[in-house]
Each structure stands twice: as C-alpha cells, then as structure tokens.
C-alpha atoms as a PDB file:
ATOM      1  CA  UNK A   1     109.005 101.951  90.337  1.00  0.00           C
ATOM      2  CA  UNK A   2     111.405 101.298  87.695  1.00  0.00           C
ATOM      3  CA  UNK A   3     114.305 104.165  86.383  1.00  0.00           C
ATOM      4  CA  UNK A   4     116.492 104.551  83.782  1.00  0.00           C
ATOM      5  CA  UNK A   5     119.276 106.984  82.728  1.00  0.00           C
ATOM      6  CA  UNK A   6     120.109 107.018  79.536  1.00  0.00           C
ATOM      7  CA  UNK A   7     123.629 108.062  79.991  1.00  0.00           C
ATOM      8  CA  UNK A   8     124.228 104.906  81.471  1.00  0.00           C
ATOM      9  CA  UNK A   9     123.508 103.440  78.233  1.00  0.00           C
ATOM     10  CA  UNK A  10     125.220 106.225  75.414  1.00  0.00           C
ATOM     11  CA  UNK A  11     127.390 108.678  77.669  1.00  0.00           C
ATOM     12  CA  UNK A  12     126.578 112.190  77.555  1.00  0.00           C
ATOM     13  CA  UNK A  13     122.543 111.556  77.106  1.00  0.00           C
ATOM     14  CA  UNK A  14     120.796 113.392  80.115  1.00  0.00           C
ATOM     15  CA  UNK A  15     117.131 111.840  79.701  1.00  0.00           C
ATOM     16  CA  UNK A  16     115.717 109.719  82.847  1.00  0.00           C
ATOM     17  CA  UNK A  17     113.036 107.626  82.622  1.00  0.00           C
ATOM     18  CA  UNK A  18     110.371 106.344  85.404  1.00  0.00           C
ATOM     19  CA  UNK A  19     107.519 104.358  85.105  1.00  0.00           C
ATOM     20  CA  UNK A  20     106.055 102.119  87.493  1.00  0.00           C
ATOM     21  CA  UNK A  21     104.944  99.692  84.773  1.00  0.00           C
ATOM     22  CA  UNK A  22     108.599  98.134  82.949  1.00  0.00           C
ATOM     23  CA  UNK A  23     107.083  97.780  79.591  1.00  0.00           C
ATOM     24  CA  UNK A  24     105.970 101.416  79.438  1.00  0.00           C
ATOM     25  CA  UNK A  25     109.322 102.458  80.659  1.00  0.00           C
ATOM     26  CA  UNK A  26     110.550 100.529  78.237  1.00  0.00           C
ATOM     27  CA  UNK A  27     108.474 101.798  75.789  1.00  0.00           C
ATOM     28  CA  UNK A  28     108.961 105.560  76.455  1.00  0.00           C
ATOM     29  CA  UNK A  29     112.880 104.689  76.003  1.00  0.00           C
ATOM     30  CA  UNK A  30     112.672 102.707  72.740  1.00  0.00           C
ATOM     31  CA  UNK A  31     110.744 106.294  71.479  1.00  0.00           C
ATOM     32  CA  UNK A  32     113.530 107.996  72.710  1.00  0.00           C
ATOM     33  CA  UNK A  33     116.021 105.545  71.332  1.00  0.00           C
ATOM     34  CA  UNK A  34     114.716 106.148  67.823  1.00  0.00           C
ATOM     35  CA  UNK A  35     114.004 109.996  68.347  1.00  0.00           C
ATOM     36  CA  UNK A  36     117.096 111.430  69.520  1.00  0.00           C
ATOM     37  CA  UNK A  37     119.500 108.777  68.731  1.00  0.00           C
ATOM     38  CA  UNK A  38     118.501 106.894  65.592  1.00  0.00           C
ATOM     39  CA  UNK A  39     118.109 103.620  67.020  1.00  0.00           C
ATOM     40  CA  UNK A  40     115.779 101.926  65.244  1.00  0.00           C
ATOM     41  CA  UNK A  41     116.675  98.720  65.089  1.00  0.00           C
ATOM     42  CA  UNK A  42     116.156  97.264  68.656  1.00  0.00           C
ATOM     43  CA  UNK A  43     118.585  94.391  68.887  1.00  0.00           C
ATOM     44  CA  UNK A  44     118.308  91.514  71.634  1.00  0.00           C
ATOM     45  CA  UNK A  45     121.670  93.027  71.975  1.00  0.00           C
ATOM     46  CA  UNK A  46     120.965  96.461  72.812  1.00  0.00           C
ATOM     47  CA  UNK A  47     117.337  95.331  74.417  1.00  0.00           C
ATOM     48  CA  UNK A  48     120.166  93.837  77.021  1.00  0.00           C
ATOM     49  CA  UNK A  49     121.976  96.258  76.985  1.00  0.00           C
ATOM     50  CA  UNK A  50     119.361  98.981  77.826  1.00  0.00           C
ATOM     51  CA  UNK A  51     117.426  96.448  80.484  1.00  0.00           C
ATOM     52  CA  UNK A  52     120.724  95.237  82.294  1.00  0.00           C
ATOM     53  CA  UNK A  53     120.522  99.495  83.209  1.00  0.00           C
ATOM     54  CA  UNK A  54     117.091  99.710  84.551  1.00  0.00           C
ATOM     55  CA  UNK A  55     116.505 100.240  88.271  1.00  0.00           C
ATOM     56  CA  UNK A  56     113.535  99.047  90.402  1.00  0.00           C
ATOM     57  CA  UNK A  57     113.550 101.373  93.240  1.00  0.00           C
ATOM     58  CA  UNK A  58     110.598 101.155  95.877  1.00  0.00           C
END
C-alpha cells in the first residue's frame, strides 16, 4: 500500500491519499494537484518532489 499526505508537500493541505497501485495514487494526486491547487503543469521537479513524499506501508 502506498500513502501520501499532501501537507507534506504544500503545508496546510489536509488530503491523504492511498492506493495500493503507485500510478493510481499518483494519479488521484496529480487530479488533486490541478483541482484544488492549480498545478497543472507537472514538472520532473515537482513529480520529485511529490514522489520523494510517498509511503509504502505494508
């Protein structure tokens, strides 16, 4: 299982994400990304940046 908080990312954000499959995690949080914080433009930068905050928990 993989997790993410978003607030580890851009402080003050209280959306989690879980998905046992990365790339839909992924996925669900680039949705987010653009939805609720304008993030559009997925840099390798801030594809690192996100990914360097994901969890694999068992």
């Amino acid at each position: 299982m993989f997790k993410l908080a978003c607030g580890d990312v851009m402080p003050g954000c209280a959306a989690t994400f879980e998905n046992a499959d990365r790339g839909a995690l992924m996925s669900a949080v680039a949705s987010h990304a653009a939805a609720d914080h304008g993030i559009t433009d997925l840099t390798p930068d801030v594809v690192a940046a996100v990914e360097s905050k994901v969890v694999r928990v068992a």
